[in-house]
Each structure stands twice: as structure tokens, then as C-alpha cells.
C-alpha atoms as a PDB file:
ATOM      1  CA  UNK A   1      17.307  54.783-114.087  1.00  0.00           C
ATOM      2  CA  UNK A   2      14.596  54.575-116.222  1.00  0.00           C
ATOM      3  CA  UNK A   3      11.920  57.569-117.903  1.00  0.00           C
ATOM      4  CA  UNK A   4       9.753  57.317-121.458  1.00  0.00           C
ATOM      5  CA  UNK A   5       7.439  58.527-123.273  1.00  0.00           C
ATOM      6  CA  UNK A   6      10.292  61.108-125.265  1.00  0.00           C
ATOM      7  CA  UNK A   7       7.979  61.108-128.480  1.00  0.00           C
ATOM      8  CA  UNK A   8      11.236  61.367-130.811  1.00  0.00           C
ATOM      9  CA  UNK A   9      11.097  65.041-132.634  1.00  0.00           C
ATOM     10  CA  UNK A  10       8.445  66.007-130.151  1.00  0.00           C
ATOM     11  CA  UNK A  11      10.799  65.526-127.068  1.00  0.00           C
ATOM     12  CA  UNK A  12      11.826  68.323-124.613  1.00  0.00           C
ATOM     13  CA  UNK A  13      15.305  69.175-125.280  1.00  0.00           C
ATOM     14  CA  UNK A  14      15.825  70.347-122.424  1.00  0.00           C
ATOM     15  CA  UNK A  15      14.621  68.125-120.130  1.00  0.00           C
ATOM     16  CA  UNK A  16      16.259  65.015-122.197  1.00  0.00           C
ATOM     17  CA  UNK A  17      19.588  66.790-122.233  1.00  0.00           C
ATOM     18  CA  UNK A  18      19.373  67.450-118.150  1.00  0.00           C
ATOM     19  CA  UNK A  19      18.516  63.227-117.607  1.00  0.00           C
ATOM     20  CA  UNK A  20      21.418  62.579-119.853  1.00  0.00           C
ATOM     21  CA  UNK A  21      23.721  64.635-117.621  1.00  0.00           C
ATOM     22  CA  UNK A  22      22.143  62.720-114.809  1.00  0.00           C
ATOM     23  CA  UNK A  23      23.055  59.213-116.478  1.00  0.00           C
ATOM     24  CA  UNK A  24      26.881  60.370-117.140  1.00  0.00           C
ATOM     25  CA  UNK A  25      27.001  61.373-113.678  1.00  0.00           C
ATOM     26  CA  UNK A  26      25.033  58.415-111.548  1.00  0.00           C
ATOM     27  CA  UNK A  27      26.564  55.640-113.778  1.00  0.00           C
ATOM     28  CA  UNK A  28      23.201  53.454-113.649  1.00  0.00           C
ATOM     29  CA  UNK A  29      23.865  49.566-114.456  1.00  0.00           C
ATOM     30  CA  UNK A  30      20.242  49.228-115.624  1.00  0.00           C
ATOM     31  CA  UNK A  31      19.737  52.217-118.326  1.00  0.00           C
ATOM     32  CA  UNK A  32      15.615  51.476-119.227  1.00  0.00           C
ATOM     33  CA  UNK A  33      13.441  53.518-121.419  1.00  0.00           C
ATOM     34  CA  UNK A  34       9.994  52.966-121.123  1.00  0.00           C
ATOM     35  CA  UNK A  35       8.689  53.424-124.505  1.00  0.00           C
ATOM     36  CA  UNK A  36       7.143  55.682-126.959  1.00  0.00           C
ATOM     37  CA  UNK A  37      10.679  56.692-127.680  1.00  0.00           C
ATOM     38  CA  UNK A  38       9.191  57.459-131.249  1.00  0.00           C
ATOM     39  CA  UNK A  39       5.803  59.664-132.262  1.00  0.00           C
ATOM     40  CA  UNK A  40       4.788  57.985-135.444  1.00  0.00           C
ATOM     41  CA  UNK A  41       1.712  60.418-135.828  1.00  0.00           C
ATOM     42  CA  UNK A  42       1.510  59.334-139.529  1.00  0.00           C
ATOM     43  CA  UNK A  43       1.067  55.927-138.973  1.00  0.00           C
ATOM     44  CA  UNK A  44      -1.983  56.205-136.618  1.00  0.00           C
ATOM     45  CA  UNK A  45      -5.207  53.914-137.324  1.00  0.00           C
ATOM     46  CA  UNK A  46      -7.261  57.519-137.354  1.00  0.00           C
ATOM     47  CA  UNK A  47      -4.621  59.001-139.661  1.00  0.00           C
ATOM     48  CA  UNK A  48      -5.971  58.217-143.275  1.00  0.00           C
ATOM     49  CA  UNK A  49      -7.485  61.273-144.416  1.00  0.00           C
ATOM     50  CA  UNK A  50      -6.326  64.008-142.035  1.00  0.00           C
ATOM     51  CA  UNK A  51      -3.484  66.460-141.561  1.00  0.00           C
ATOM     52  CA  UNK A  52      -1.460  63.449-139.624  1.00  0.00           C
ATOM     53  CA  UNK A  53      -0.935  61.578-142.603  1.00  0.00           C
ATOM     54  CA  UNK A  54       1.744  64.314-143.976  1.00  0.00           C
ATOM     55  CA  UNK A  55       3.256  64.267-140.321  1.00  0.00           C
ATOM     56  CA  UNK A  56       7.048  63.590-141.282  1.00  0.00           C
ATOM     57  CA  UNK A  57       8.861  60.458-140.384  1.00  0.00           C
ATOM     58  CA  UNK A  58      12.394  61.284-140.907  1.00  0.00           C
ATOM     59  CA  UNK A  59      13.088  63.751-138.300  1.00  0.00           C
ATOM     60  CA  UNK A  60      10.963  61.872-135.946  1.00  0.00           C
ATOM     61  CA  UNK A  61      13.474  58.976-136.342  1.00  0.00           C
ATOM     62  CA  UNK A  62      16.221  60.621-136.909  1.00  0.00           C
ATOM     63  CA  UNK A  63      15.698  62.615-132.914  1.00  0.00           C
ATOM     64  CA  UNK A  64      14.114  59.272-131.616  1.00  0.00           C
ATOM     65  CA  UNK A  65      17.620  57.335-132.627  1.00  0.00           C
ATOM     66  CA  UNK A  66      19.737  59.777-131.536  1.00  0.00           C
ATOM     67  CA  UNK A  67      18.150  60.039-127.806  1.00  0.00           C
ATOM     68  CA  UNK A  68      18.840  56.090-127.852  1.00  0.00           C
ATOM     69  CA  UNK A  69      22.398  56.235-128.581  1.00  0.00           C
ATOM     70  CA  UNK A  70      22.916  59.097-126.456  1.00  0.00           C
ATOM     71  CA  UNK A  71      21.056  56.868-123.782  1.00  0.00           C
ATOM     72  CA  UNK A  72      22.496  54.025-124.305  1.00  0.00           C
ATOM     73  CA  UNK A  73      19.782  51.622-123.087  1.00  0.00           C
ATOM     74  CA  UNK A  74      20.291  48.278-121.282  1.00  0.00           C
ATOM     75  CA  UNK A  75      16.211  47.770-121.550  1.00  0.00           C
ATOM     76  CA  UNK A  76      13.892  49.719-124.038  1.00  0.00           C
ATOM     77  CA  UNK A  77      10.063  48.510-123.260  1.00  0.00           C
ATOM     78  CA  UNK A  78       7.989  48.839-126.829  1.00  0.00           C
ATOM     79  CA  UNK A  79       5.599  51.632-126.549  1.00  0.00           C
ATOM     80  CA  UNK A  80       1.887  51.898-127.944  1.00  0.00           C
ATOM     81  CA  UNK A  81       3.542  54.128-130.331  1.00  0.00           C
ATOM     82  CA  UNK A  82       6.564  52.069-131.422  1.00  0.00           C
ATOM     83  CA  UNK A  83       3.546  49.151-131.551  1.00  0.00           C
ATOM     84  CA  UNK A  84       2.218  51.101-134.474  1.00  0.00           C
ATOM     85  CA  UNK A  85       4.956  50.024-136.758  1.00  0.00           C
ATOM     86  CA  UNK A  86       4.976  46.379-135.578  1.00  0.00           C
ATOM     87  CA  UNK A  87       1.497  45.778-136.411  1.00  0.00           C
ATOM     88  CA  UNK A  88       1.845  47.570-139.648  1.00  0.00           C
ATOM     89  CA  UNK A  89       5.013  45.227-140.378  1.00  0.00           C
ATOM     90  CA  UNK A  90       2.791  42.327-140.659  1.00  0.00           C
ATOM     91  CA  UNK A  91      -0.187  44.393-143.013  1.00  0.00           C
ATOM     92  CA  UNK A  92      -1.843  42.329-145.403  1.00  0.00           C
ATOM     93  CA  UNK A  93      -0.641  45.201-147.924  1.00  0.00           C
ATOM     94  CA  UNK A  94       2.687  44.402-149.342  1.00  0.00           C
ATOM     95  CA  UNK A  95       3.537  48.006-149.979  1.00  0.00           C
ATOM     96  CA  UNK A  96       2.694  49.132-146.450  1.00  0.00           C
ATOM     97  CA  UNK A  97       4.456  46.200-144.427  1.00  0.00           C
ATOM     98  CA  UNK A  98       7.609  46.624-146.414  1.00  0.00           C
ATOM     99  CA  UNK A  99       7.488  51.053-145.464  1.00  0.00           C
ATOM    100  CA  UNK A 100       6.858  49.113-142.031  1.00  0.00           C
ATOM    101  CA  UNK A 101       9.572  46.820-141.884  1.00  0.00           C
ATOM    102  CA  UNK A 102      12.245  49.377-143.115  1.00  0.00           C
ATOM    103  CA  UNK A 103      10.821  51.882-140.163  1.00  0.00           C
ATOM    104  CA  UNK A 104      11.095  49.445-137.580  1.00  0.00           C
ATOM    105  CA  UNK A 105      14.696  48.227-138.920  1.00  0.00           C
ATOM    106  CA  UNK A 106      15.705  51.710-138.241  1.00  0.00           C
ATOM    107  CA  UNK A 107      14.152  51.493-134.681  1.00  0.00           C
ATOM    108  CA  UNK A 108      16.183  48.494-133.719  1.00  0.00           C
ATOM    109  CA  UNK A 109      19.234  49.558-135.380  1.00  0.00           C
ATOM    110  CA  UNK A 110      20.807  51.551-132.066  1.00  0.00           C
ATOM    111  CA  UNK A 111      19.230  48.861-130.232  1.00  0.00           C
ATOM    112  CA  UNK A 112      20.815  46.190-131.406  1.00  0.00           C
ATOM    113  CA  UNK A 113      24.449  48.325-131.496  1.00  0.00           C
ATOM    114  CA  UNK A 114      23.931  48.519-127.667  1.00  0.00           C
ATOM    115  CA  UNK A 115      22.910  45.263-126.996  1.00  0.00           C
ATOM    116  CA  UNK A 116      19.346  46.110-125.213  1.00  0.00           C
ATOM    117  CA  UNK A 117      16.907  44.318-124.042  1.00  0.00           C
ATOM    118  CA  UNK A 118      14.160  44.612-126.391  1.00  0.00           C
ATOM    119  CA  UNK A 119      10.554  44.470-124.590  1.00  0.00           C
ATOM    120  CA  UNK A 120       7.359  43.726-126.586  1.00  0.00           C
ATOM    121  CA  UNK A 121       4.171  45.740-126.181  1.00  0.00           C
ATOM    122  CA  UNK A 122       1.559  43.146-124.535  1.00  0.00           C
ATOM    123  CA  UNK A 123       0.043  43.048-121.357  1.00  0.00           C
ATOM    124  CA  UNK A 124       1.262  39.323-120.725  1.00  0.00           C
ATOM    125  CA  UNK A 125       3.794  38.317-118.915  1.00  0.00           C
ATOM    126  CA  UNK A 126       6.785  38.597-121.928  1.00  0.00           C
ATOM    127  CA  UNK A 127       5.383  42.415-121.884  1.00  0.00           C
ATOM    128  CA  UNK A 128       7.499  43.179-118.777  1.00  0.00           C
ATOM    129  CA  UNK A 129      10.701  43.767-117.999  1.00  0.00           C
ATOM    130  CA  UNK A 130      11.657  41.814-114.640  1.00  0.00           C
ATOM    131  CA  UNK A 131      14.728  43.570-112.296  1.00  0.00           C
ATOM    132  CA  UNK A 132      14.127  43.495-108.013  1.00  0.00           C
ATOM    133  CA  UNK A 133      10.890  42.813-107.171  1.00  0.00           C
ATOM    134  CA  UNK A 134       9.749  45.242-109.794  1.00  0.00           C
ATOM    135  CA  UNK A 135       8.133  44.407-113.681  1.00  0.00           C
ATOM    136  CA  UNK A 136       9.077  47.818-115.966  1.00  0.00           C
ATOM    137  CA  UNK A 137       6.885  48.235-119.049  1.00  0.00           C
ATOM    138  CA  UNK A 138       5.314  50.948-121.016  1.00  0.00           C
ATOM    139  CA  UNK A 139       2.185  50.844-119.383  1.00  0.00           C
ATOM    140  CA  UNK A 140      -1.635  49.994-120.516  1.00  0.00           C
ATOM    141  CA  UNK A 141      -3.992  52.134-118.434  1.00  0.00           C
ATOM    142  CA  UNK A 142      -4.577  55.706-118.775  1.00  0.00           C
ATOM    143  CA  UNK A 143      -7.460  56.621-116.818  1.00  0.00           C
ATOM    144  CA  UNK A 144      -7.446  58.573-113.496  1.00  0.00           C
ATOM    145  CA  UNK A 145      -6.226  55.613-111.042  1.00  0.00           C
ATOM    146  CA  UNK A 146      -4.143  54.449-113.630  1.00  0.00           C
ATOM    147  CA  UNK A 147      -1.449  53.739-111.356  1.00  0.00           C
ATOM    148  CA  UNK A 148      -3.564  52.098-108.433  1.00  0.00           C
ATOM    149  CA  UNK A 149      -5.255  50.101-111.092  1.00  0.00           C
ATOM    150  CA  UNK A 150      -1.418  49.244-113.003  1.00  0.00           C
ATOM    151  CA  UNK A 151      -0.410  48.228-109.483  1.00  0.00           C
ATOM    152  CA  UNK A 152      -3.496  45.688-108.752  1.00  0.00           C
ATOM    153  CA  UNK A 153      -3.529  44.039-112.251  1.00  0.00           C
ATOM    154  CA  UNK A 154       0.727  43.442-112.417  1.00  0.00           C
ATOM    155  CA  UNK A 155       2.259  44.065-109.003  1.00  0.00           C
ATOM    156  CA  UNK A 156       4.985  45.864-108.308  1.00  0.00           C
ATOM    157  CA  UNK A 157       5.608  48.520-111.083  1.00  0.00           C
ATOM    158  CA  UNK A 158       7.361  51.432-113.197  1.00  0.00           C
ATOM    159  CA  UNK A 159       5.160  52.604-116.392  1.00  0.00           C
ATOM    160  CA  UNK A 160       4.943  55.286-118.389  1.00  0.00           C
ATOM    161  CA  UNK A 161       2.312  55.977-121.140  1.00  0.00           C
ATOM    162  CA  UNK A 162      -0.207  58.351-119.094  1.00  0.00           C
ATOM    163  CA  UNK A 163       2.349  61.174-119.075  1.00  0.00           C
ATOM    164  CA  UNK A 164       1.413  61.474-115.010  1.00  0.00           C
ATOM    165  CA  UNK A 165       4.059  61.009-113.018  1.00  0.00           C
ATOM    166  CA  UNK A 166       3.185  59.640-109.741  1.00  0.00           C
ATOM    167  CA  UNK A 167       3.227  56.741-107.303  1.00  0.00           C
ATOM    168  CA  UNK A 168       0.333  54.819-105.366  1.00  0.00           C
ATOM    169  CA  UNK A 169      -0.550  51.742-104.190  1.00  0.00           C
ATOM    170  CA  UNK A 170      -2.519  48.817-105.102  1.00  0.00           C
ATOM    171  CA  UNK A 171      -5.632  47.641-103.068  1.00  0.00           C
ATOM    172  CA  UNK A 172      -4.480  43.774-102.275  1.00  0.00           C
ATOM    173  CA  UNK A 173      -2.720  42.388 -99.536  1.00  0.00           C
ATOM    174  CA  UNK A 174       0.609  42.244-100.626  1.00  0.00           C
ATOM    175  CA  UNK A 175       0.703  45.834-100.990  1.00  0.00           C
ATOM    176  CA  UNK A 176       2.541  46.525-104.562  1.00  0.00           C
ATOM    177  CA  UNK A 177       3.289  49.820-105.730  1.00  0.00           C
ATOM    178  CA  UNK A 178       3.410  51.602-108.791  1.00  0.00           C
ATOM    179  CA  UNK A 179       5.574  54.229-110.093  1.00  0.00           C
ATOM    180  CA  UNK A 180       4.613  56.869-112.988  1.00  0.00           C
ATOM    181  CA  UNK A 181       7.779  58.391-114.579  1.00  0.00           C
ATOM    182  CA  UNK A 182       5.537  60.687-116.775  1.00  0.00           C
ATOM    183  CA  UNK A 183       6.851  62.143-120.170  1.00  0.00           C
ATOM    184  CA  UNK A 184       9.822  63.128-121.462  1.00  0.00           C
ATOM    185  CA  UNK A 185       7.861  65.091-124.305  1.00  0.00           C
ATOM    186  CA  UNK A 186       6.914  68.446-124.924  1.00  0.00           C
ATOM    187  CA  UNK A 187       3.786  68.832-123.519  1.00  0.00           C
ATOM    188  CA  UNK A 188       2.639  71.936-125.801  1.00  0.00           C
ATOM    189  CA  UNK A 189       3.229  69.928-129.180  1.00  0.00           C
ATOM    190  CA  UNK A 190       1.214  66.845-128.346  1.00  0.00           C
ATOM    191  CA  UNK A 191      -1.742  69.278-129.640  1.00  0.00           C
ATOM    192  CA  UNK A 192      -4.321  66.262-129.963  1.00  0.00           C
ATOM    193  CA  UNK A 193      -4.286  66.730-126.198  1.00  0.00           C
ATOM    194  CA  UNK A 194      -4.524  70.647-126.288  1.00  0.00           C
ATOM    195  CA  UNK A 195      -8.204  70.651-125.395  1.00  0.00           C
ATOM    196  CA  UNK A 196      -8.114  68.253-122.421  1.00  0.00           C
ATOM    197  CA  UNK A 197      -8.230  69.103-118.865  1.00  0.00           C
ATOM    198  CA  UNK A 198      -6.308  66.118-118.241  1.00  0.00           C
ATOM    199  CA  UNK A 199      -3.248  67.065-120.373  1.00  0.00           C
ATOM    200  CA  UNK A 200      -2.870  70.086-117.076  1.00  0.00           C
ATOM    201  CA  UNK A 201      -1.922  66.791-115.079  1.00  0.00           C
ATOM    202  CA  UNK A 202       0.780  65.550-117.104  1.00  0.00           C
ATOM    203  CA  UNK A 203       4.582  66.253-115.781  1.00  0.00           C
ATOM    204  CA  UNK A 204       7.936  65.145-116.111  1.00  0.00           C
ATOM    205  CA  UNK A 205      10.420  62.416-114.477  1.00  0.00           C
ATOM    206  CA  UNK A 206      12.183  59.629-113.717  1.00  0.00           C
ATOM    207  CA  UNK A 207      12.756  56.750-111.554  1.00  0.00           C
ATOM    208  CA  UNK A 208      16.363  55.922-110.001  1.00  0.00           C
ATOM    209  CA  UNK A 209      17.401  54.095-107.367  1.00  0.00           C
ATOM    210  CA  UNK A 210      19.420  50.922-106.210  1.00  0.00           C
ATOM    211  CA  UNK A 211      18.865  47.166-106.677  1.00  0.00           C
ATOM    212  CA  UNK A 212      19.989  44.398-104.639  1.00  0.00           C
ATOM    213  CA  UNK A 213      19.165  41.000-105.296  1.00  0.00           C
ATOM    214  CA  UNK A 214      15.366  40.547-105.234  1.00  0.00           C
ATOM    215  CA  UNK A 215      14.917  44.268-103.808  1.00  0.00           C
ATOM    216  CA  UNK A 216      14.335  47.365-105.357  1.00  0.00           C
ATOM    217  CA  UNK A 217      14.492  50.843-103.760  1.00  0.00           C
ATOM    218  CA  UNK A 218      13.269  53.429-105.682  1.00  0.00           C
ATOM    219  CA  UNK A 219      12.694  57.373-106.129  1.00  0.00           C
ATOM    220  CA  UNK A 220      10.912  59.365-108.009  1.00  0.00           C
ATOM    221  CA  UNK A 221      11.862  63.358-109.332  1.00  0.00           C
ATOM    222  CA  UNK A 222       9.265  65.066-110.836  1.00  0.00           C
ATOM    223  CA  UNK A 223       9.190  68.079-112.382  1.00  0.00           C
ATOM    224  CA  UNK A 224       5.763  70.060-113.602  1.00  0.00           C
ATOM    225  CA  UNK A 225       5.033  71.264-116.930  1.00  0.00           C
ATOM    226  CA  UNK A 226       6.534  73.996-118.236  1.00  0.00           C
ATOM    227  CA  UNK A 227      10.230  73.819-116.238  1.00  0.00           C
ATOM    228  CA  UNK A 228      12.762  75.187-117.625  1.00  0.00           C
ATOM    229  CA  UNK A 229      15.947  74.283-115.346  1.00  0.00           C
ATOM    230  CA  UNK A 230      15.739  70.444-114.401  1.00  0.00           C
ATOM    231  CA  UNK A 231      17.761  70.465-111.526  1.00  0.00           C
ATOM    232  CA  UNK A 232      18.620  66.902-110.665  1.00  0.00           C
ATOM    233  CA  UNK A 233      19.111  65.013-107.553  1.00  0.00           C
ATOM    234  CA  UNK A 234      23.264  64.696-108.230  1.00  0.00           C
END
């Protein structure tokens, strides 16, 4: 089972608590979350001198933690959004790194207590999470054919990041595939998206399915923007 882009305090409620349900109930083996588990809105390159620098941390944190314990992940892929912090860990400023390093201890903390599979944010090879004949990662791409594109450049795949759920194929003769769990967010609070036509594409899911061996078979739920019930497949 695996779904991202939760955005910590910015999260749907109701749509995480409905995919946690789903997790008691189908038992997965492989638990993964995709990334951007966190928001970080404060710590954004573009941040310094605008409204987003008094964005709070605490309650971002605080949500984004608690969704991970409640999860319990076996696999949690660094997002473009958790990457924030681990760049700002290594700042040539003292007094930043050190906020940095403190933040991203508190990422890792339920991490580590449930033994996942920590996943950097790169586009190389140790930026994807290998299970089947599928790689799992946050994702890169964005545009339109993000997901063709994602499935020509890596394979076989399951991102997140472009808050479209979706699936479609890759242009190269081994065929790969790529699936789009799209966000677990609220779609109304990510307001530096409010004036884009694009943000009308963006929906909800998840991928589950069954492994075995080298093969993966997979499905995706989706469910559009502004849902309120989240029935789930069991």
C-alpha cells in the first residue's frame, strides 16, 4: 500500500483517517509513504521576506509525526519538501543548520521507532525504493505527461509529488508503467496553487496490490477533490 504527499498540518483528515482504516483492515507487508509527509512552508528558498516565513513548524510536525506512527511505515521515500530540511542541515550558517538538524531529528524519530526504510530525495538510482518489478519514490516531474515522462526516464513506477493521480505508459519497448497516487493533502489550503488551472486536476489515492517475487500487480483508487466519504475497496 503506498500514498504521499499528506503535507503534515495541511493533510485531509478525512481522507488520511479512511486509508488508515484501509491499512488495519488489508494488513499490507509493504506500508510505503511516498513523501512530502511534512509542509515546511517556512523553510522554502522563496520564503525570506514573505508571509511564509511565520508559517508555524510545530503543528506541522507535530500532525506529520503522528500520521507516521499511525502509519507505521515499512518505506518512507524523502519528499522535495522533507529535502528542504536536509539541505538546510548542511547550511554554511551555524545557526540555521543546527534549527535544521533538530527538525530533521524529529522527522526520523518515528522512523527510526518503526524501523523504515528511509529513501533519499535524488533522481539516481539510491533515490528509489526497489519491491517487484517496480522502483517507488517521491517523484521529480510535474508537468502534464509527468507520468509518461516518470515512466520513460525510470521504468516501472509509483510517484507522488504532482498531486495527479493517474497511470500511463512509457513510450519504449519494454512497455513500463507508471502509477500517480496523487495527494493526501487538502487541496483548498495549498493556496500557492489557488490560482492555477492545474491545481482542478489534482485528486486523491493510493496504490495497493500484491507482490510475488519479481512481480507486482497493482491498483489504483482514486478519489476527486472535494470527497467527503472515501469509500474504500475493503
Amino acid at each position: 500500500m503506498a500514498f504521499g504527499c499528506s503535507h503534515g498540518h495541511l493533510s485531509n483528515k478525512t481522507f488520511t483517517a479512511a486509508l488508515m482504516g484501509f491499512a488495519d483492515r488489508f494488513k499490507p507487508k509493504h506500508r510505503i509513504h511516498l513523501g512530502d509527509g511534512f509542509d515546511f512552508t517556512a523553510f522554502r528558498s522563496g520564503a525570506k521576506g514573505t508571509k511564509d516565513e511565520g508559517e508555524p513548524v510545530d503543528c506541522d510536525l507535530n500532525e506529520g509525526r503522528a500520521l507516521i506512527k499511525r502509519f507505521r511505515p515499512t518505506v518512507f521515500c524523502m519528499g522535495n519538501h522533507e529535502d528542504r530540511i536536509v539541505k538546510l542541515a548542511q547550511h554554511h550558517n551555524t545557526i540555521i543548520a543546527t534549527a535544521a538538524g533538530a527538525v530533521l531529528q524529529k522527522i526520523l524519530e518515528p522512523l527510526q521507532a518503526c524501523r523504515a526504510i528511509v529513501i533519499p530525495y535524488t533522481i539516481h538510482a539510491s533515490g528509489w525504493y526497489r519491491l517487484g518489478d517496480y522502483a517507488w519514490g517521491h517523484g521529480h516531474l510535474f508537468a502534464e505527461n509527468y507520468l509518461r515522462d516518470t515512466a520513460e526516464a525510470w521504468g516501472n513506477t509509483v510517484v507522488a509529488h504532482a498531486h495527479r493521480a493517474g497511470i500511463a505508459k512509457g513510450r519504449r519497448s519494454d512497455n513500463p508503467t507508471c502509477y500517480g497516487v496523487g495527494t493526501a493533502c487538502d487541496i483548498e489550503k495549498m493556496t500557492y496553487a489557488k490560482g492555477r488551472r492545474a491545481t482542478l486536476a489534482w485528486s486523491h489515492g493510493m496504490v495497493f496490490g500484491h507482490v510475488c517475487g519479481d512481480k507486482a500487480s497493482l491498483c489504483l483508487a482514486e478519489w476527486p477533490q472535494g470527497e467527503t466519504e472515501f469509500k474504500m475497496p475493503i
